[in-house]
C-alpha atoms as a PDB file:
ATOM      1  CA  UNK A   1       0.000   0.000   0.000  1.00  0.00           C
ATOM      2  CA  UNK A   2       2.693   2.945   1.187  1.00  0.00           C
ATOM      3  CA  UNK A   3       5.524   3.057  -1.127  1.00  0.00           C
ATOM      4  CA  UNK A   4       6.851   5.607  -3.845  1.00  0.00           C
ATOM      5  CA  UNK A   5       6.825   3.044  -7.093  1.00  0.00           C
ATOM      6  CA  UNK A   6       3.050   2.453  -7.874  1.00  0.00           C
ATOM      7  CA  UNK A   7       2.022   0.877 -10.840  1.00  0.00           C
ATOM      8  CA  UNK A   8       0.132   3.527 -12.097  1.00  0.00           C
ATOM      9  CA  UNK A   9      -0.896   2.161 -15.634  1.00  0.00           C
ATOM     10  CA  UNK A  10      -4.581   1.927 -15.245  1.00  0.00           C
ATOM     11  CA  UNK A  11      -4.665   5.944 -15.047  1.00  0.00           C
ATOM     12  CA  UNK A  12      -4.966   7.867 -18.100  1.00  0.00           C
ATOM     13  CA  UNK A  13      -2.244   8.952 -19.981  1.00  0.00           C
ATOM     14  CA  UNK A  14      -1.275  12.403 -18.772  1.00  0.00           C
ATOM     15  CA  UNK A  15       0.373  12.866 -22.189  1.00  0.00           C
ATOM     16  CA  UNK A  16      -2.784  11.056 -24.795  1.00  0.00           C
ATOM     17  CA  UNK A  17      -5.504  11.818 -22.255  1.00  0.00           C
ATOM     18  CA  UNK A  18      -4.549  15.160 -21.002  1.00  0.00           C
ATOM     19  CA  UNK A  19      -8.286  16.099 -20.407  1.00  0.00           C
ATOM     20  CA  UNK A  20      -8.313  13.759 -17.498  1.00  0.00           C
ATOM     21  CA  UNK A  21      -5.932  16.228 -15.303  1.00  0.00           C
ATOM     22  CA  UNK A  22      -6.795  19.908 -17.427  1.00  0.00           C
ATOM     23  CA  UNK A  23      -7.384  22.415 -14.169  1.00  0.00           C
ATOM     24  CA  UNK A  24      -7.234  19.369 -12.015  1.00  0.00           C
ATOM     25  CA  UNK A  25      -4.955  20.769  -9.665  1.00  0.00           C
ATOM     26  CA  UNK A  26      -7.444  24.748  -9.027  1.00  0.00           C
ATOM     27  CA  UNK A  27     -10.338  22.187  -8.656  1.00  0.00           C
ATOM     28  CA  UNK A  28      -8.429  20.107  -5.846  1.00  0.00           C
ATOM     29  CA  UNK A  29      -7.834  23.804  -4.244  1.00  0.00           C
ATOM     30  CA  UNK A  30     -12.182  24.491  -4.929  1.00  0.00           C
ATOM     31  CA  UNK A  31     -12.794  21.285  -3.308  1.00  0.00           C
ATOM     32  CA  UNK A  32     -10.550  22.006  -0.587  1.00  0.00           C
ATOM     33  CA  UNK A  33     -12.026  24.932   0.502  1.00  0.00           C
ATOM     34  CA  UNK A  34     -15.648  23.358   0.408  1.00  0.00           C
ATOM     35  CA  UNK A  35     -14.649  20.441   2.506  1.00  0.00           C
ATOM     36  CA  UNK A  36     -13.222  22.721   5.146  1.00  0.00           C
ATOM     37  CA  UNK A  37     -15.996  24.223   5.553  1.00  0.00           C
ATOM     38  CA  UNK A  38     -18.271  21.394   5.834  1.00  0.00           C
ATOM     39  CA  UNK A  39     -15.735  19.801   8.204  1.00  0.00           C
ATOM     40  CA  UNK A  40     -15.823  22.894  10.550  1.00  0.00           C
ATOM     41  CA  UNK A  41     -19.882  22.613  10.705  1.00  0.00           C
ATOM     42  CA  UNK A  42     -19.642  18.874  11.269  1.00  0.00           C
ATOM     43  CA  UNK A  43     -17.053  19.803  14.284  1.00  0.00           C
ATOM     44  CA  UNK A  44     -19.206  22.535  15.545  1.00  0.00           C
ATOM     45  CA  UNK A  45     -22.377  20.525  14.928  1.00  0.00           C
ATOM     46  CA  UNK A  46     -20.390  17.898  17.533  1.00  0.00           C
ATOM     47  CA  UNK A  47     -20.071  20.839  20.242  1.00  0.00           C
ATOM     48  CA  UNK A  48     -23.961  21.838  19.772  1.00  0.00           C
ATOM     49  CA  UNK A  49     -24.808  17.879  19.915  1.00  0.00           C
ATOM     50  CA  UNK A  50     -22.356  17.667  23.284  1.00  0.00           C
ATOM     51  CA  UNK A  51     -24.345  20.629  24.541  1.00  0.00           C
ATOM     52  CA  UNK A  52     -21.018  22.954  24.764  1.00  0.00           C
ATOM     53  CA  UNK A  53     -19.129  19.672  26.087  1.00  0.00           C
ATOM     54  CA  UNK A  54     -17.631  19.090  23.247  1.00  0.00           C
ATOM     55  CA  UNK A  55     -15.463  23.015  22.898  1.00  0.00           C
ATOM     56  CA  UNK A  56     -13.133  21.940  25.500  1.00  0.00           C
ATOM     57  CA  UNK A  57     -11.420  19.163  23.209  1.00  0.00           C
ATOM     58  CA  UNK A  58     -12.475  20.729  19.747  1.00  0.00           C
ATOM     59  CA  UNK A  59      -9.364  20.113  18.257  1.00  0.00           C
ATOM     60  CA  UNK A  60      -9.926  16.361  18.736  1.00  0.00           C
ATOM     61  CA  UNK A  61     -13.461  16.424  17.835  1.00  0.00           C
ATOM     62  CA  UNK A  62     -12.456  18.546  14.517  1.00  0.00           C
ATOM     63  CA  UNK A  63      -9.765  15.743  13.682  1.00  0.00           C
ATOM     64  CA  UNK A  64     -12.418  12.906  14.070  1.00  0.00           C
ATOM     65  CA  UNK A  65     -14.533  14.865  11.826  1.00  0.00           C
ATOM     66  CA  UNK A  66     -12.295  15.553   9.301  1.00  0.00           C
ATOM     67  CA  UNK A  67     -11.084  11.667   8.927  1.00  0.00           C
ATOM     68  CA  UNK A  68     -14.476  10.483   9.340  1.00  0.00           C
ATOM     69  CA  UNK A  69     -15.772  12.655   6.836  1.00  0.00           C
ATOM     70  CA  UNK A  70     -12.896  11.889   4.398  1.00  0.00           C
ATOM     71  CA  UNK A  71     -12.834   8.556   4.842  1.00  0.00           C
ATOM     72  CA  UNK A  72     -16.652   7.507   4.411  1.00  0.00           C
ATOM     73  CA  UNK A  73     -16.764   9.940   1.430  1.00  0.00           C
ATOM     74  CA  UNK A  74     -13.700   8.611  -0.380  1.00  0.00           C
ATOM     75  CA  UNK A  75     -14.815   4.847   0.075  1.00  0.00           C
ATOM     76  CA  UNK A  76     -18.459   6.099  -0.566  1.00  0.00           C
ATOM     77  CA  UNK A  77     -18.092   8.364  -4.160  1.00  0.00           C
ATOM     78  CA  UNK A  78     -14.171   8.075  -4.638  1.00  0.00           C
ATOM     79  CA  UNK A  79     -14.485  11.559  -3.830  1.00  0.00           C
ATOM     80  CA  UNK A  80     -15.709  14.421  -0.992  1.00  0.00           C
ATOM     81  CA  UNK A  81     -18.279  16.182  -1.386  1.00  0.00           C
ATOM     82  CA  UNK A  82     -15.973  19.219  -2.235  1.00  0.00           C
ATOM     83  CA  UNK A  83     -14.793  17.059  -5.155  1.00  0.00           C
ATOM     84  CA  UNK A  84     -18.149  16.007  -6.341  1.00  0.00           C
ATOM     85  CA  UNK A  85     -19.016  19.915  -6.877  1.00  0.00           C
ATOM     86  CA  UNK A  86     -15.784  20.155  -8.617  1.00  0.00           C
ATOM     87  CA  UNK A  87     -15.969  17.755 -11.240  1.00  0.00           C
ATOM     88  CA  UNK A  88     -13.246  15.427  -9.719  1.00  0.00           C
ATOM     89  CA  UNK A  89     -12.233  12.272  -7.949  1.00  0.00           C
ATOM     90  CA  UNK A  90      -9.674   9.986  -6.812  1.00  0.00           C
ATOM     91  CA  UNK A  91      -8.641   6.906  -8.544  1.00  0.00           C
ATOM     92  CA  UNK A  92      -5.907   4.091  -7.747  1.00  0.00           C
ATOM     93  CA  UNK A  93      -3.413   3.479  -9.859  1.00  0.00           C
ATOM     94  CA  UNK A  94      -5.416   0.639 -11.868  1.00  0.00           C
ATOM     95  CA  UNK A  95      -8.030   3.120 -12.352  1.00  0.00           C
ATOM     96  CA  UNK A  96     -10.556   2.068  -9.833  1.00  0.00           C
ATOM     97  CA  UNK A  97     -12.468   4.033  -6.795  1.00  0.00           C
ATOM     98  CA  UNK A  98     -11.032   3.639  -3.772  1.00  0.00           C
ATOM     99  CA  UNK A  99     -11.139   1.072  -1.592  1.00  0.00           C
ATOM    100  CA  UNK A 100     -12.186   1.411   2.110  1.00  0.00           C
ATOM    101  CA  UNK A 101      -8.709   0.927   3.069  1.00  0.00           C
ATOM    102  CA  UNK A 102      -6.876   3.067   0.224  1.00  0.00           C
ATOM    103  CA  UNK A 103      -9.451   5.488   1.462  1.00  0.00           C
ATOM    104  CA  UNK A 104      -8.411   5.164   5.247  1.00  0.00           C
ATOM    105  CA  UNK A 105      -4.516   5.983   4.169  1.00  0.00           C
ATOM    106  CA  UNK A 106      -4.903   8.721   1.966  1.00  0.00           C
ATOM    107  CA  UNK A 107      -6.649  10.289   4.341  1.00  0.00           C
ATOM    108  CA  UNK A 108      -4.243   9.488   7.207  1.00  0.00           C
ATOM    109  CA  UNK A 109      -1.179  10.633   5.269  1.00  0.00           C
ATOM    110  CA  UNK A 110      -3.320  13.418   3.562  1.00  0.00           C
ATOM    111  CA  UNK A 111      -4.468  14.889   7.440  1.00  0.00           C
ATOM    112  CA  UNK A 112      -0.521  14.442   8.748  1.00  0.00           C
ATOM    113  CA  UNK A 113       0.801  16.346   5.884  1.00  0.00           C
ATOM    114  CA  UNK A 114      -1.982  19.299   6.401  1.00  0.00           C
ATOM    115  CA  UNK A 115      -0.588  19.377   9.802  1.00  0.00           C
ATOM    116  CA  UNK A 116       3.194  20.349   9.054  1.00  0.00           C
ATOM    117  CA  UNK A 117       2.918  24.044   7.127  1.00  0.00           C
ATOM    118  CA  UNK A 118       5.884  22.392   5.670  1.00  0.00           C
ATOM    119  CA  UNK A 119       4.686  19.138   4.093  1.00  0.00           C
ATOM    120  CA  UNK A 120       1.165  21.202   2.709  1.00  0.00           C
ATOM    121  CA  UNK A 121       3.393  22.881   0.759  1.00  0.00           C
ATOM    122  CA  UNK A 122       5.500  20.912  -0.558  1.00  0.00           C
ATOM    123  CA  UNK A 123       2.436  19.025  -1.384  1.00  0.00           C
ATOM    124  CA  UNK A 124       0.827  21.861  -3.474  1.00  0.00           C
ATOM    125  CA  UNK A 125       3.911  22.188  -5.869  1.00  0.00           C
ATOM    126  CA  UNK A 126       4.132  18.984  -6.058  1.00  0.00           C
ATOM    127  CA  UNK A 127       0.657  18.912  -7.741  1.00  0.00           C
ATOM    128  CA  UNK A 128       1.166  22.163  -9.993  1.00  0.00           C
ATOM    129  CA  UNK A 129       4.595  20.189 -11.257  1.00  0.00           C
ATOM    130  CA  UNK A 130       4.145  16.444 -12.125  1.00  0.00           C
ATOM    131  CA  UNK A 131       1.972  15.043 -14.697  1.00  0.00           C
ATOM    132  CA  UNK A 132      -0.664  13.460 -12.790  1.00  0.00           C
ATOM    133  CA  UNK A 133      -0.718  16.076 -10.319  1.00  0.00           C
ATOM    134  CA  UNK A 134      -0.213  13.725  -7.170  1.00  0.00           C
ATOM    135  CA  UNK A 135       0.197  15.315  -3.636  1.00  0.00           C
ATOM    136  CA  UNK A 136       2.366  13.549  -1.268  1.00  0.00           C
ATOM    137  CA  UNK A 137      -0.489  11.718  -0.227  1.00  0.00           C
ATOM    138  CA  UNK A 138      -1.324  10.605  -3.773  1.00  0.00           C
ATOM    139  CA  UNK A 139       2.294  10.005  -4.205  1.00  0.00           C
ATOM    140  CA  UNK A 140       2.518   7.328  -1.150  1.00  0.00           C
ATOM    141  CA  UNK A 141      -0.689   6.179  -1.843  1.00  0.00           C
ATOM    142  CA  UNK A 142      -0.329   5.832  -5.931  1.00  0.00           C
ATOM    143  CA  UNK A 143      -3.418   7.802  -6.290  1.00  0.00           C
ATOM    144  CA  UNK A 144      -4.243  10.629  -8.267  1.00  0.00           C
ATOM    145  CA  UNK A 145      -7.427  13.512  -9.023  1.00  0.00           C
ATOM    146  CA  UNK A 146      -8.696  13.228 -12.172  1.00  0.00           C
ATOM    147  CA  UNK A 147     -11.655  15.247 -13.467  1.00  0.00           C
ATOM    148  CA  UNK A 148     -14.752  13.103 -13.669  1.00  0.00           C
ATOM    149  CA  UNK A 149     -14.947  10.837 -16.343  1.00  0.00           C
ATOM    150  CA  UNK A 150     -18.607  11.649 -18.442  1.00  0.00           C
ATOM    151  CA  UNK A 151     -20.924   8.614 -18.378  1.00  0.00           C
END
């Protein structure tokens, strides 16, 4: 599962199929932004339902949210709802949606990479500069956003 030498030949060809990753990685960005929003209202949502309770360890209760919400949304649609509005989703490296547990790491590695200023960034030019547009997380994973294929 974690390694850096995927198999990634059940993707589209960045170079023949370029309209697989056109403006792939602004949309990740879109999605982002989305997601954190309906993250923080899950989180806050967790404080109302612990009747205040809840604000005294809301950076826990934000983390569960956040990998909860990732998680059944990845193994659910292959993609958050962020990435639904923008046209995207994840896909393994033989193509497929993700599987509950390729969904459980890419979150995991996605959420301790978010958490080093560092690592996010290296992570964002690492998706403006290779073909496939991978993140770290992608890149461990051997995942990748691509837009939405058209059924």
């Amino acid at each position: 599962m974690l390694a850096i030498n995927h198999d990634l030949s059940g993707l589209p060809d960045p170079d023949t199929d370029s309209q697989f990753y056109d403006g792939v990685p602004f949309k990740r960005l879109l999605a982002w932004f989305i997601d954190f929003i309906i993250i923080l209202l899950i989180s806050m949502a967790l404080v109302v339902g612990t009747f205040g309770l809840g604000a005294f360890m809301y950076p826990f209760l934000l983390l569960i949210s956040n990998l909860g919400y990732r998680i059944f949304t990845l193994k659910r649609n292959s993609a958050t709802l962020g990435m639904i509005v923008a046209g995207i989703e994840i896909r393994n490296g033989r193509g497929e949606k993700l599987t509950l547990s390729e969904a459980a790491w890419h979150t995991s590695i996605y959420t301790v990479v978010v958490v080093f200023m560092f690592g996010l960034i290296i992570s964002m030019v690492m998706m403006l500069v290779n073909k496939r547009g991978q993140g770290i997380h992608d890149y461990f994973v051997g995942t990748t956003a691509i837009n939405r294929p058209k059924i």
